[in-house]
N, C-alpha and C. Protein backbone atom coordinates (compact mmCIF):
# COMPACT_ATOMS: atom_id res chain seq x y z
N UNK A 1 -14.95 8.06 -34.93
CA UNK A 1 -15.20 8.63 -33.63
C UNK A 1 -14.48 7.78 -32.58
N UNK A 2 -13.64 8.23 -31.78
CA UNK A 2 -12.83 7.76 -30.56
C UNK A 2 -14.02 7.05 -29.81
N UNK A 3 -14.49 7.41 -29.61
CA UNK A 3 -15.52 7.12 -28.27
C UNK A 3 -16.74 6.10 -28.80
N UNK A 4 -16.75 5.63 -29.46
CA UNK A 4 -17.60 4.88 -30.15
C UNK A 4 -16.98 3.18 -30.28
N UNK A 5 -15.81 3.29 -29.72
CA UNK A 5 -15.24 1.71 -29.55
C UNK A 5 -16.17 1.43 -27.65
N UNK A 6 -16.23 2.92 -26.93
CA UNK A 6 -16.62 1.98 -25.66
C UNK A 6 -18.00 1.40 -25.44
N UNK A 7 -18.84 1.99 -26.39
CA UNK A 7 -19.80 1.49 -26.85
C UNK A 7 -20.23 0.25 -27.00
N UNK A 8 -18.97 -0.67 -28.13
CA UNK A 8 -19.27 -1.32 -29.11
C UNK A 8 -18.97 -2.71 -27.94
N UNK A 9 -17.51 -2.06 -26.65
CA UNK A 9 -17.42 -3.13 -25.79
C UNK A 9 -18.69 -3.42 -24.72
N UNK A 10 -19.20 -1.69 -24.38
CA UNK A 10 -20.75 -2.48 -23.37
C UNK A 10 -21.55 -3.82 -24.14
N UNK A 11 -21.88 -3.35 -25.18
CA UNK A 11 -23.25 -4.13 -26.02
C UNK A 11 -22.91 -3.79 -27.30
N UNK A 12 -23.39 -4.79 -28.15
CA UNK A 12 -23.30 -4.25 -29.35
C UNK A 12 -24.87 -3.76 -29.89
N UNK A 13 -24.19 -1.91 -30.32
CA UNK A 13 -25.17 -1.77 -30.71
C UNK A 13 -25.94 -1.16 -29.81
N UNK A 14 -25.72 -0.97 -29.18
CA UNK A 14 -27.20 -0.54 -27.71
C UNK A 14 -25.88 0.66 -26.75
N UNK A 15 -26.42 1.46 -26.13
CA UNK A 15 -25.46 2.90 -25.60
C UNK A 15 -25.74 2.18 -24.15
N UNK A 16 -24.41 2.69 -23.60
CA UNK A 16 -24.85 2.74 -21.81
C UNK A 16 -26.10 3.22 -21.07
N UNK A 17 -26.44 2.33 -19.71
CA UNK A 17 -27.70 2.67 -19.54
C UNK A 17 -27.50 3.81 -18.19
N UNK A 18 -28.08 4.16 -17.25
CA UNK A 18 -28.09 5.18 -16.43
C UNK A 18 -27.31 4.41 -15.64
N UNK A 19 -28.13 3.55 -15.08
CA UNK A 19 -26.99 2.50 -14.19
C UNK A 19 -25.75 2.42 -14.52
N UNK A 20 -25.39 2.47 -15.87
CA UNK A 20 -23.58 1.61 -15.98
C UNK A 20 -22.81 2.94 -15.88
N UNK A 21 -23.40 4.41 -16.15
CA UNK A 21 -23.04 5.73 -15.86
C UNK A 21 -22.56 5.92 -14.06
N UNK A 22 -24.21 5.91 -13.59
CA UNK A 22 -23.77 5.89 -12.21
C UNK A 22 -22.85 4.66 -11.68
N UNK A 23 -22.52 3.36 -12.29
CA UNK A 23 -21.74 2.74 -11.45
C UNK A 23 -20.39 3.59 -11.86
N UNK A 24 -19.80 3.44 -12.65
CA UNK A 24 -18.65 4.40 -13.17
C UNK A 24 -18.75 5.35 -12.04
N UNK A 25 -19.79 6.25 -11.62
CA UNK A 25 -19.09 6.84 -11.42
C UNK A 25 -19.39 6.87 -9.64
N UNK A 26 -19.62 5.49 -9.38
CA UNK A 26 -19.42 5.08 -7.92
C UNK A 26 -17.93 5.28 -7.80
N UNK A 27 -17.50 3.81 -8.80
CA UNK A 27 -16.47 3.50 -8.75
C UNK A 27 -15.33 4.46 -8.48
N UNK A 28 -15.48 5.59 -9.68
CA UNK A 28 -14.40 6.59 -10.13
C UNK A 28 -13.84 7.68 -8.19
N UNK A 29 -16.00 7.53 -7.55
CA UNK A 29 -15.50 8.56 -6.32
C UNK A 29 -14.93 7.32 -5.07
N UNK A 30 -14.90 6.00 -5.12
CA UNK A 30 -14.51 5.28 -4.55
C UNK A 30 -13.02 5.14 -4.71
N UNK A 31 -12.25 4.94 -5.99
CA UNK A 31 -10.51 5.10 -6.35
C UNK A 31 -10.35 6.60 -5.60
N UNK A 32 -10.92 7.82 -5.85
CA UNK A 32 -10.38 9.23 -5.42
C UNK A 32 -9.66 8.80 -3.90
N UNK A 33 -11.41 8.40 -3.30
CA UNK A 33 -11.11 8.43 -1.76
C UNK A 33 -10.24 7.17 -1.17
N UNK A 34 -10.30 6.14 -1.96
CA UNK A 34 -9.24 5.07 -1.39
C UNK A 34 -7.53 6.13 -2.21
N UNK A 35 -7.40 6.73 -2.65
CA UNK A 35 -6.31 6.96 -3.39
C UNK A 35 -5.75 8.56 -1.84
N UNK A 36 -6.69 9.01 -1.70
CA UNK A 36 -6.64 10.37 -0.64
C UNK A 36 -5.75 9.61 0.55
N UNK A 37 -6.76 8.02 0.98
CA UNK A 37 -6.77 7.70 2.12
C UNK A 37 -5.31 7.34 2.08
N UNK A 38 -4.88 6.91 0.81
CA UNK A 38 -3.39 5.99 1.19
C UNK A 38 -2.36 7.01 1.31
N UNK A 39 -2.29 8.03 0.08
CA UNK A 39 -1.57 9.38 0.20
C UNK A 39 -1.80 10.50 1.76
N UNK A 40 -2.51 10.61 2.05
CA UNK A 40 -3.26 10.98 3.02
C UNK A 40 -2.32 12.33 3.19
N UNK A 41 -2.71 13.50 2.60
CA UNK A 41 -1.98 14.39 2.34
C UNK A 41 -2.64 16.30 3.51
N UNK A 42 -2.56 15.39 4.51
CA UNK A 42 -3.20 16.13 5.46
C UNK A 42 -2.69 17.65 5.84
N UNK A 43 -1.38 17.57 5.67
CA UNK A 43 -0.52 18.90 5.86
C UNK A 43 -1.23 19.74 4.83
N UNK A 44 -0.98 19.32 3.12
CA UNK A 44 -1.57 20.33 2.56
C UNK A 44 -2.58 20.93 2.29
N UNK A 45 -3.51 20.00 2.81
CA UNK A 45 -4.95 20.66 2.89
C UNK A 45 -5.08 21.46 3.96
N UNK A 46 -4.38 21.20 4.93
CA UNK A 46 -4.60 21.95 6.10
C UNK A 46 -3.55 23.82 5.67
N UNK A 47 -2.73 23.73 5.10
CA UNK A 47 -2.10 25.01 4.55
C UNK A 47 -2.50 25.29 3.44
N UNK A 48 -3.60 24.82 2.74
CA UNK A 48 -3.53 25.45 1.58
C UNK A 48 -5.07 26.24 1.72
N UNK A 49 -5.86 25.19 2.44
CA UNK A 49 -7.43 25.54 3.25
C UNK A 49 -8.01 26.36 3.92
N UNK A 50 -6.95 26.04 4.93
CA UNK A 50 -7.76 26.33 6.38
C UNK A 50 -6.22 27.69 6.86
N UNK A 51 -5.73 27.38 6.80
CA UNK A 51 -4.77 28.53 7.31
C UNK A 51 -4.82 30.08 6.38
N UNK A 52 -4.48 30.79 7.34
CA UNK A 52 -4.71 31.85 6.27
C UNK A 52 -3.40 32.57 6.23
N UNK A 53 -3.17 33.00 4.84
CA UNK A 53 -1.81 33.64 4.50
C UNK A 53 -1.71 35.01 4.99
N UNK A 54 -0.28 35.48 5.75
CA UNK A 54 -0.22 36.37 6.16
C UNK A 54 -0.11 37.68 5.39
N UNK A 55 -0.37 39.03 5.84
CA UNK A 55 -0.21 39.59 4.77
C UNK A 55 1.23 39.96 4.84
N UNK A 56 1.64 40.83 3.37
CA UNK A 56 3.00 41.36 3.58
C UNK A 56 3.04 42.70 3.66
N UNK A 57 3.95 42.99 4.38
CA UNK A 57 4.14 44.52 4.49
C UNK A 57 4.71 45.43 3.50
């Protein structure tokens, strides 16, 4: 089983606890938004979002 080495690095023997889940996945929404902030890709959210496509004739 792939997934059974990350296991073996928390503890041996013993599964992740709720805590080491939720820190993961502090962490994981903390990289998104430091990663948004540096790219900071404001044009396309704003055309892909909020504007609305015209129709065609």
């Amino acid at each position: 089983m792939a997934g059974g080495g990350v296991f073996k690095l928390v503890k041996p023997n013993k599964r992740p606890q709720a805590t080491d889940i939720q820190a993961a996945a502090a962490w994981g929404v903390a990289a998104f938004t430091t990663a948004v902030w540096i790219v900071q890709p404001f044009d396309w959210v704003k055309k892909t979002f909020f504007e609305k496509a015209e129709p065609e004739n």
